[in-house]
N, C-alpha and C. Protein backbone atom coordinates (compact mmCIF):
# COMPACT_ATOMS: atom_id res chain seq x y z
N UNK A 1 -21.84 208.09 -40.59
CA UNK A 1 -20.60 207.40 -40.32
C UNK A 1 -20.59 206.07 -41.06
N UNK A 2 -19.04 205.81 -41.79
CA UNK A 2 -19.52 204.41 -42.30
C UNK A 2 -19.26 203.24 -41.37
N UNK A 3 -18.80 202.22 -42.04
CA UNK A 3 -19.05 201.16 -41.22
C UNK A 3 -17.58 201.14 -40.71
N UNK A 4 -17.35 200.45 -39.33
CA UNK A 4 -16.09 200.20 -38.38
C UNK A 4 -15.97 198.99 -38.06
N UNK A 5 -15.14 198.48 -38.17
CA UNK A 5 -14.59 197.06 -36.81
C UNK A 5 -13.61 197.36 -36.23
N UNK A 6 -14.06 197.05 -34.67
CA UNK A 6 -12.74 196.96 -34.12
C UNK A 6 -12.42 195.99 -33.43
N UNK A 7 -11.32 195.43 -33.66
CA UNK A 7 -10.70 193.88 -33.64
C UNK A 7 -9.83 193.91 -32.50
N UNK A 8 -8.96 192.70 -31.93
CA UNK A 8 -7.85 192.26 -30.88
C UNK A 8 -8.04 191.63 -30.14
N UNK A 9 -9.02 190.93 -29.85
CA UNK A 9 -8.98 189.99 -28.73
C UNK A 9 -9.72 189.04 -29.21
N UNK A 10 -8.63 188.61 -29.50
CA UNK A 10 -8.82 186.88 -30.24
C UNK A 10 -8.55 185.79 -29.60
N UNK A 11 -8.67 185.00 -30.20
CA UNK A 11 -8.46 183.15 -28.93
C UNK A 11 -7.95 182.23 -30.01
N UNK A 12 -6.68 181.44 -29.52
CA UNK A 12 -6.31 180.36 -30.66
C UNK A 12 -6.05 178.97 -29.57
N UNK A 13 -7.21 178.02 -30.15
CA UNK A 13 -6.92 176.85 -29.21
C UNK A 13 -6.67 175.42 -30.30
N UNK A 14 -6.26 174.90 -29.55
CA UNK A 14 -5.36 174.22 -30.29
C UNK A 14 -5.51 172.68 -29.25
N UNK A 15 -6.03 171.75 -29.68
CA UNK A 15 -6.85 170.60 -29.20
C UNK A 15 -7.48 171.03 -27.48
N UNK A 16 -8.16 172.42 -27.62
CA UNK A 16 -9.06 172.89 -26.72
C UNK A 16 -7.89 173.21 -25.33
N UNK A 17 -6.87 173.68 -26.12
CA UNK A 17 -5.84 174.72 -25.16
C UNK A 17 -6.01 175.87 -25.67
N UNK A 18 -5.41 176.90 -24.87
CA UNK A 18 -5.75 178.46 -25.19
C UNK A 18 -4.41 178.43 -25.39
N UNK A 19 -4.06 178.95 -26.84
CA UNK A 19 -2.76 179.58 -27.16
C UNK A 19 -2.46 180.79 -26.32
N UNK A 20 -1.55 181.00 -25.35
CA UNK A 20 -1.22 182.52 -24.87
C UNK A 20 0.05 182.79 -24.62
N UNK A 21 0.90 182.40 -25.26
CA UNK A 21 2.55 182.56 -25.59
C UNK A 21 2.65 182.88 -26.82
N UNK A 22 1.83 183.84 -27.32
CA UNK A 22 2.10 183.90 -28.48
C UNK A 22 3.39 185.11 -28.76
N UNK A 23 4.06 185.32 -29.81
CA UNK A 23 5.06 186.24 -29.80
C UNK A 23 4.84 187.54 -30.46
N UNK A 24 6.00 188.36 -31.56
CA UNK A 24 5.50 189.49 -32.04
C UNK A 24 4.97 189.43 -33.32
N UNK A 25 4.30 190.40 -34.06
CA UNK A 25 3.70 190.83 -35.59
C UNK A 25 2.82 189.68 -35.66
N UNK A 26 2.89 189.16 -37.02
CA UNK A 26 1.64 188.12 -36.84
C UNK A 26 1.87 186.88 -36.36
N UNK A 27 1.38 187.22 -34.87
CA UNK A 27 1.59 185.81 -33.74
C UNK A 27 0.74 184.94 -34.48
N UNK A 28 -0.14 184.60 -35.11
CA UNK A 28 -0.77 183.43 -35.76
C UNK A 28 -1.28 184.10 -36.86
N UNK A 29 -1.60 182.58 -38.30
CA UNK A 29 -1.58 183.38 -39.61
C UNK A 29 -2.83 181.79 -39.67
N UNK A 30 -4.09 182.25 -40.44
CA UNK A 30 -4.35 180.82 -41.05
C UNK A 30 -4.69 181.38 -42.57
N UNK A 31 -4.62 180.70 -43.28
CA UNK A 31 -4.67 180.89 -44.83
C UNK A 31 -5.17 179.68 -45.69
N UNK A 32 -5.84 180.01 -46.19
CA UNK A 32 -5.81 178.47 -47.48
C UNK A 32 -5.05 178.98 -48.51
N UNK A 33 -4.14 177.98 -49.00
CA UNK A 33 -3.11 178.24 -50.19
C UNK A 33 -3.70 177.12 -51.70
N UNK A 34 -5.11 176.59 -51.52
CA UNK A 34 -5.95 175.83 -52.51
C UNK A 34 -7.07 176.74 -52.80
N UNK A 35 -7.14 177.20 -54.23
CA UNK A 35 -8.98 176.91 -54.54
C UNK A 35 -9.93 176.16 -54.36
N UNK A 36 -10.83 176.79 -54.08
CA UNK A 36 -12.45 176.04 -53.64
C UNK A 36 -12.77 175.54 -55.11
N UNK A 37 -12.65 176.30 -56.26
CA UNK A 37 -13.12 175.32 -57.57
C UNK A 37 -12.12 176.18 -58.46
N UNK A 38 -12.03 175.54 -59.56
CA UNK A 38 -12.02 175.83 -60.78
C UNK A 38 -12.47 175.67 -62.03
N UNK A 39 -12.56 176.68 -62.71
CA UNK A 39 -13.24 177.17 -64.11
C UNK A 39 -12.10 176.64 -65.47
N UNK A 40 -12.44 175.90 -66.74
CA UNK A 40 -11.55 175.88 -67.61
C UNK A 40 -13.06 175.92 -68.70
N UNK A 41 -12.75 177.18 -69.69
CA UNK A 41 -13.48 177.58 -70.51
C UNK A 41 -12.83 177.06 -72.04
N UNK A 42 -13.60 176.42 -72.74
CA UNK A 42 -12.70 175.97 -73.88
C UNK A 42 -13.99 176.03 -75.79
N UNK A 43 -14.11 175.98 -76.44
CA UNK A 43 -14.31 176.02 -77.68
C UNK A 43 -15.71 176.87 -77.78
N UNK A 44 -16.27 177.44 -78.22
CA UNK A 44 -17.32 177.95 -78.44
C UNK A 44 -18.20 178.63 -77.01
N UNK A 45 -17.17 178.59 -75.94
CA UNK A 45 -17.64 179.19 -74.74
C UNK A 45 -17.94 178.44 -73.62
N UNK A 46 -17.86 177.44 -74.75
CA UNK A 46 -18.33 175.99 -73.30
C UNK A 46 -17.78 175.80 -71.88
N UNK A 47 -17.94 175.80 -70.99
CA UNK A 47 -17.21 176.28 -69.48
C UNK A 47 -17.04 174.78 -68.89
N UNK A 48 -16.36 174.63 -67.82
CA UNK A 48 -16.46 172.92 -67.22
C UNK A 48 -16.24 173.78 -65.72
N UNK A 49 -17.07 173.27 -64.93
CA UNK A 49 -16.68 173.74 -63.26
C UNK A 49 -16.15 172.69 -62.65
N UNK A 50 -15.24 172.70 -61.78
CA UNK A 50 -14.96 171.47 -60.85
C UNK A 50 -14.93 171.94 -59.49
N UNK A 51 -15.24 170.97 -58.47
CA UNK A 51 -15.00 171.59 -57.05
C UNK A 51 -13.74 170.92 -56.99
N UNK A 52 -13.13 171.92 -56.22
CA UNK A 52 -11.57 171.18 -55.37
C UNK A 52 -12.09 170.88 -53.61
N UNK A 53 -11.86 169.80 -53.42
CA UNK A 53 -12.09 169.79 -52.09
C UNK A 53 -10.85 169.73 -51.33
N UNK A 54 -9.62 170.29 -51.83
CA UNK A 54 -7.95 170.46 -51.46
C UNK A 54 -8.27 171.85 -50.92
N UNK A 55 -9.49 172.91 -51.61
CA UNK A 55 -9.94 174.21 -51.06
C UNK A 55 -10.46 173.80 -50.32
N UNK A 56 -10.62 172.95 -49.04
CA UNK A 56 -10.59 173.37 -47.81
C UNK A 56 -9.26 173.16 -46.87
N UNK A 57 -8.47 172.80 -46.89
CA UNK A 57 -7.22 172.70 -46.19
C UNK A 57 -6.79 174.30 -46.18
N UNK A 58 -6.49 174.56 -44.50
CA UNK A 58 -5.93 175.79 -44.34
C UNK A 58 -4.17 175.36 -43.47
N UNK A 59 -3.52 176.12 -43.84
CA UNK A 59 -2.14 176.14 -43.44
C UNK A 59 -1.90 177.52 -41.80
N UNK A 60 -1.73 176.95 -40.86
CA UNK A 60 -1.92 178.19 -39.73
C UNK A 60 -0.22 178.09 -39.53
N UNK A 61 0.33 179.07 -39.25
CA UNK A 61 1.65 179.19 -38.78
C UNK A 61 1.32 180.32 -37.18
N UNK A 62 1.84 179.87 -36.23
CA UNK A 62 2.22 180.07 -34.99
C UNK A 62 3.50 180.58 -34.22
N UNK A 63 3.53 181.56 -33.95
CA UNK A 63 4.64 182.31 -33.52
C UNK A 63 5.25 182.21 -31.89
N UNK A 64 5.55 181.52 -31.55
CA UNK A 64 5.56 181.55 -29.75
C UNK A 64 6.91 181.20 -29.04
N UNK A 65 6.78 182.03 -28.21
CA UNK A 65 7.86 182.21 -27.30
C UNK A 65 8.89 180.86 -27.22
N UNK A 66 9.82 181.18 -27.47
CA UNK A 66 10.88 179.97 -27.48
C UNK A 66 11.02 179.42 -25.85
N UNK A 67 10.64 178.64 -25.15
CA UNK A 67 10.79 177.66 -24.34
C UNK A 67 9.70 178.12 -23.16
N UNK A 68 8.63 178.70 -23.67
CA UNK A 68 7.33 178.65 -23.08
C UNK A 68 7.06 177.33 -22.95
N UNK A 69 5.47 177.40 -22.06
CA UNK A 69 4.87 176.03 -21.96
C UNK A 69 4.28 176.11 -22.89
N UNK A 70 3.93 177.01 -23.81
CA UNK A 70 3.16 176.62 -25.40
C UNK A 70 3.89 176.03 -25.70
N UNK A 71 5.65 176.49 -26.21
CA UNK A 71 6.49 175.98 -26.92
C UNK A 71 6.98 174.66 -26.48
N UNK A 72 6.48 174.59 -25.13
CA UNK A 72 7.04 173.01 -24.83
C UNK A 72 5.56 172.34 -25.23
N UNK A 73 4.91 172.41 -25.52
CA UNK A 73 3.52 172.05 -25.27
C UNK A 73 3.20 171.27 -26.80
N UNK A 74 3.50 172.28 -27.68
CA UNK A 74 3.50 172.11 -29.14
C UNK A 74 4.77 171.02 -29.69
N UNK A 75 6.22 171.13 -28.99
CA UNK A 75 7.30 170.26 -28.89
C UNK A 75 6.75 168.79 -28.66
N UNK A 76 6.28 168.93 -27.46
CA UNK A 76 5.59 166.93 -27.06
C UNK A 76 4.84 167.01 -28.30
N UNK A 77 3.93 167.67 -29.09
CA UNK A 77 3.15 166.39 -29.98
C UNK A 77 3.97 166.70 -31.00
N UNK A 78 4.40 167.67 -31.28
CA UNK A 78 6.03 167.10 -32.53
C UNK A 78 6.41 166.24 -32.54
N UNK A 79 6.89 165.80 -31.36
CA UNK A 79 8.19 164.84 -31.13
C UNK A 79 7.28 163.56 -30.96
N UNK A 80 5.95 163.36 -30.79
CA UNK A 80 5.21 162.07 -30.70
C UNK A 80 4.93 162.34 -32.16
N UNK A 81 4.67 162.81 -33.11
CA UNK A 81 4.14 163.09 -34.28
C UNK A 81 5.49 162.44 -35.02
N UNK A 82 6.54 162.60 -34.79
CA UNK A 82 8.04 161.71 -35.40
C UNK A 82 8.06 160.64 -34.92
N UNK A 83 7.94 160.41 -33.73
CA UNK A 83 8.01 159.36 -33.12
C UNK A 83 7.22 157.91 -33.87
N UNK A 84 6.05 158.37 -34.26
CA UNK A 84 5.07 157.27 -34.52
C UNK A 84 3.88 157.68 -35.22
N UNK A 85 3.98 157.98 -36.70
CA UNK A 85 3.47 158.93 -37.21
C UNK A 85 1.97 158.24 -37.48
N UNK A 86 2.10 157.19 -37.83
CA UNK A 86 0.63 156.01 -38.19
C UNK A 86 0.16 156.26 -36.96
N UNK A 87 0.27 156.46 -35.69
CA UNK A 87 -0.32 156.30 -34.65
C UNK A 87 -0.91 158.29 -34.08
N UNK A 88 -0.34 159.07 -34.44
CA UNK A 88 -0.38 160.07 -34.23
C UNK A 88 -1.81 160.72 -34.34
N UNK A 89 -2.41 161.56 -33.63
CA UNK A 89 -3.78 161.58 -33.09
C UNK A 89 -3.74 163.17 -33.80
N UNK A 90 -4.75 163.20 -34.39
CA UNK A 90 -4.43 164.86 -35.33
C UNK A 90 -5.16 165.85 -34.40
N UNK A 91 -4.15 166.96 -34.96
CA UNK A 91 -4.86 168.17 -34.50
C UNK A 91 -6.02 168.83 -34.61
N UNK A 92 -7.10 169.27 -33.73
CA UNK A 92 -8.07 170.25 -33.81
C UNK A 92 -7.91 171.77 -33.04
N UNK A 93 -8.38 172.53 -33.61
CA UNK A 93 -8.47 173.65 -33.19
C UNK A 93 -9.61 175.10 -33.84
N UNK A 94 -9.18 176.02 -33.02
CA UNK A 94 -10.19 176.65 -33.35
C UNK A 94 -9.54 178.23 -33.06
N UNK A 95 -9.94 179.30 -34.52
CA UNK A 95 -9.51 180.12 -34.44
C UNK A 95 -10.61 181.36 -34.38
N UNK A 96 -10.59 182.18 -33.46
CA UNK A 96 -11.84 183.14 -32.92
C UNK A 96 -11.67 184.49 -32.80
N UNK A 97 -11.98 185.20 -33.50
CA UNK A 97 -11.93 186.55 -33.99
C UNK A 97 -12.65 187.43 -33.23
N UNK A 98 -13.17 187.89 -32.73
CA UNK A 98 -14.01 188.86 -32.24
C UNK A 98 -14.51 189.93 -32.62
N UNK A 99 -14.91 190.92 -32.94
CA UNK A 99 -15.31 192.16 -34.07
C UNK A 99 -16.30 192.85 -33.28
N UNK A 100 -16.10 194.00 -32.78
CA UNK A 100 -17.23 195.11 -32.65
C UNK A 100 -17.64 196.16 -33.39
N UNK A 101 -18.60 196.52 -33.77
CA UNK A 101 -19.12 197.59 -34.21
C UNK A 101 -18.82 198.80 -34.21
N UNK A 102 -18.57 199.18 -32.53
CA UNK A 102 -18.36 200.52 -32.42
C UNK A 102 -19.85 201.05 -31.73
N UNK A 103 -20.44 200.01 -31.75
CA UNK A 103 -21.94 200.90 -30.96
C UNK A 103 -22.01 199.23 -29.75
N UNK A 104 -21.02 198.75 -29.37
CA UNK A 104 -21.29 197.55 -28.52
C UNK A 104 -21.17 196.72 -28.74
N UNK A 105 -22.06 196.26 -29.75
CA UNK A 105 -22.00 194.71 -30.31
C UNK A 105 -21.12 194.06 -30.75
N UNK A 106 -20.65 192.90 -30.13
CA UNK A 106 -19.68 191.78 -30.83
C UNK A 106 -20.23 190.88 -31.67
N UNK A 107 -19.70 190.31 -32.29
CA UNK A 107 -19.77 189.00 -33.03
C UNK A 107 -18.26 188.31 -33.43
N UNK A 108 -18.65 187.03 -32.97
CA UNK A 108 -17.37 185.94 -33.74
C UNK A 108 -17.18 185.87 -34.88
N UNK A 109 -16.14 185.87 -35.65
CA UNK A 109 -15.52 185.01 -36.98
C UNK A 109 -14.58 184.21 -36.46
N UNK A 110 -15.06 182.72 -36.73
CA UNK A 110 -14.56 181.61 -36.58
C UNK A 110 -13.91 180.65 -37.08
N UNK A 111 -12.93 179.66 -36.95
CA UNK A 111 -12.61 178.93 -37.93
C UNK A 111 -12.48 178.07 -37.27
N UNK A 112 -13.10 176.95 -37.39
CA UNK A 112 -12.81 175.28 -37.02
C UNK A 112 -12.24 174.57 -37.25
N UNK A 113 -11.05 174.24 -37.07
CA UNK A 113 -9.98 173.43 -37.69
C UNK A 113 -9.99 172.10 -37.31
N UNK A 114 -9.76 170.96 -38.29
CA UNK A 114 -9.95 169.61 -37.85
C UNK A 114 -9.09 168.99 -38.78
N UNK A 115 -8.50 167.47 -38.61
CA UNK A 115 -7.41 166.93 -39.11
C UNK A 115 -5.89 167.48 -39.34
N UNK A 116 -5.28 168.60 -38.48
CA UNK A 116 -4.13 168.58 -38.37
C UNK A 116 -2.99 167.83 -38.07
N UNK A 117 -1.92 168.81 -38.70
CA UNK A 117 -0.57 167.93 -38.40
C UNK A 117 0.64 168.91 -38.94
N UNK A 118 1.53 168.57 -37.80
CA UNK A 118 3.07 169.70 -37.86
C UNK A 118 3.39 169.46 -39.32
N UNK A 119 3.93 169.91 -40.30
CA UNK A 119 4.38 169.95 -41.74
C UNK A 119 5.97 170.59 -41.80
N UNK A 120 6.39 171.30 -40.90
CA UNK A 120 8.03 171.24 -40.84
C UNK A 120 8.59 171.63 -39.47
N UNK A 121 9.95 171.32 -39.50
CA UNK A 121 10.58 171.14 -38.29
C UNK A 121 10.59 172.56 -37.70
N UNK A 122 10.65 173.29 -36.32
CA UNK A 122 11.50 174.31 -35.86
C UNK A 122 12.28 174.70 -36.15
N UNK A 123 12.59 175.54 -37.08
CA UNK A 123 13.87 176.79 -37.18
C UNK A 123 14.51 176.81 -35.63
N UNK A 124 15.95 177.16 -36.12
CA UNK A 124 16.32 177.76 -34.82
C UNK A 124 17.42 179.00 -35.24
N UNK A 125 17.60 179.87 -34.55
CA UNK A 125 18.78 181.32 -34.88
C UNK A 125 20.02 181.70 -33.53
N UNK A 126 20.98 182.25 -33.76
CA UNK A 126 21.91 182.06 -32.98
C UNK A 126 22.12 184.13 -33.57
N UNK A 127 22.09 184.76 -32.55
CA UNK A 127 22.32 186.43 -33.12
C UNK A 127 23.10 186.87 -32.32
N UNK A 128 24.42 187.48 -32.40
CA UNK A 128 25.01 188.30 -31.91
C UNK A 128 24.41 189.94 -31.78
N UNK A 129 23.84 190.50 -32.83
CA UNK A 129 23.50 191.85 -32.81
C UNK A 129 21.92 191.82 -32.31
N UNK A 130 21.42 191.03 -31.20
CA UNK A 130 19.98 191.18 -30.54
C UNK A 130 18.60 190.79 -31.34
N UNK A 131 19.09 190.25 -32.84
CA UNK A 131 17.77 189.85 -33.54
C UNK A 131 16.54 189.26 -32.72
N UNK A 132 15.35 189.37 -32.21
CA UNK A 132 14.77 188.51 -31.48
C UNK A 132 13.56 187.73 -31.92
N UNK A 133 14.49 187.58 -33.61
CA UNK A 133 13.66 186.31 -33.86
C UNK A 133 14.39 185.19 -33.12
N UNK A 134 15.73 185.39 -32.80
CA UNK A 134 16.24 183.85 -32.05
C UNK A 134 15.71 183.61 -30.88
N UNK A 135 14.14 184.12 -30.23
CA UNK A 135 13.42 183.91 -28.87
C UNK A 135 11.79 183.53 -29.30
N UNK A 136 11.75 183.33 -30.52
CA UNK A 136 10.93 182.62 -31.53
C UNK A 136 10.87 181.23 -31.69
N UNK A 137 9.85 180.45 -31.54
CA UNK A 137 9.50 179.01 -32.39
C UNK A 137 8.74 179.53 -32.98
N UNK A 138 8.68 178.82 -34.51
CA UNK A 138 7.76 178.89 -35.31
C UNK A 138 7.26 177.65 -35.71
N UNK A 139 5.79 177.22 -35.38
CA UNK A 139 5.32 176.16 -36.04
C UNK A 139 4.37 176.43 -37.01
N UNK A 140 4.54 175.47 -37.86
CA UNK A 140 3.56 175.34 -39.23
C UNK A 140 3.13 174.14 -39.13
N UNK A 141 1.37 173.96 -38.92
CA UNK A 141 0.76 173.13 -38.51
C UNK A 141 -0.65 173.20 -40.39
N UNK A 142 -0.58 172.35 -40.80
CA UNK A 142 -2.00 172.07 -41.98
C UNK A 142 -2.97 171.16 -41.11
N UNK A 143 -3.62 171.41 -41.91
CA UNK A 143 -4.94 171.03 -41.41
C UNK A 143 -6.39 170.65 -42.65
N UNK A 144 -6.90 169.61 -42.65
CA UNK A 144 -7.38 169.18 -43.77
C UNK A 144 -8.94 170.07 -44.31
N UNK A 145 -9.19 170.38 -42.53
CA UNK A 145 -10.68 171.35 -43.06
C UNK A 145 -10.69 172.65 -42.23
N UNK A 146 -11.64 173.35 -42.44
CA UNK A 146 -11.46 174.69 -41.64
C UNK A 146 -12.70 175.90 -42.30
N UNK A 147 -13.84 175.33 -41.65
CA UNK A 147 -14.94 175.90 -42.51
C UNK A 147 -15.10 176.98 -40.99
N UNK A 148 -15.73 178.53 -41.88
CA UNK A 148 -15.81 179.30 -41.24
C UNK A 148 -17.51 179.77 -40.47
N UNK A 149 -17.41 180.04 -39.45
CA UNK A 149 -18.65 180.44 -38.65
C UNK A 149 -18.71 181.97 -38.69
N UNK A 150 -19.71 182.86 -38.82
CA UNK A 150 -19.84 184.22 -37.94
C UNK A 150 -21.41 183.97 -37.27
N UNK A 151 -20.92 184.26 -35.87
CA UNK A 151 -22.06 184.59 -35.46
C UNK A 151 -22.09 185.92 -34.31
């Protein structure tokens, strides 16, 4: 038999709250949208490496129930995050994967998130024909680091 994971019970906390309003398809996304380095190869083969340290910033987007206590929850540090932005206390969090084998064993894949901050406002939708993205907040929260654990 080859190899299996089987995944779903994950944990998203978010300055050491448990995300659990989350909504439908991908209720949370984290991604880095930077390279870790780049390569520029130029005259006779000669190569130059650089590290980017912009490759660690990950971008998480969050899907949750429109007027939950997540969604009110995530609203207060928005609205203190406009309010008084020099003063604004950044986000940490932590994103936790879970993975079994198939013969028992778990293990974590982790992501540690540190120096966040909201990056755009709430959408909002108004649907006559039942769309239920209009029972949706979506926040998009960056974050400056986000180095990964498995254990």
């Amino acid at each position: 038999m080859g190899t299996v994971t089987l995944t779903g019970n994950d944990t998203i906390l978010l300055n050491r709250r448990v995300i659990s309003d989350l909504a439908d398809a991908d209720a949370a996304t984290l991604g880095f949208p930077n390279e870790i380095a780049s390569i520029k190869t130029g005259k006779n083969g000669n190569s130059i490496f650089a590290l980017n340290e912009s490759g660690k910033q990950c971008k998480v987007v969050l899907r949750v129930i429109r007027g939950s206590a997540d969604d009110k929850y995530f609203n207060a540090l928005l609205a203190q995050q406009q309010a008084n932005f020099v003063a604004t206390v950044l986000l940490s969090g932590e994103f936790i994967k879970k993975i079994g084998d198939g013969k028992g064993n778990v293990i974590k894949d982790t992501y540690i998130m540190s120096g966040g901050v909201f990056t755009k406002q709430v959408d909002a939708k108004s649907n006559a024909e039942g769309d239920v993205e209009q029972g949706i907040s979506i926040y998009n929260i960056d974050f400056s680091n986000a180095p990964r654990a498995i254990s």
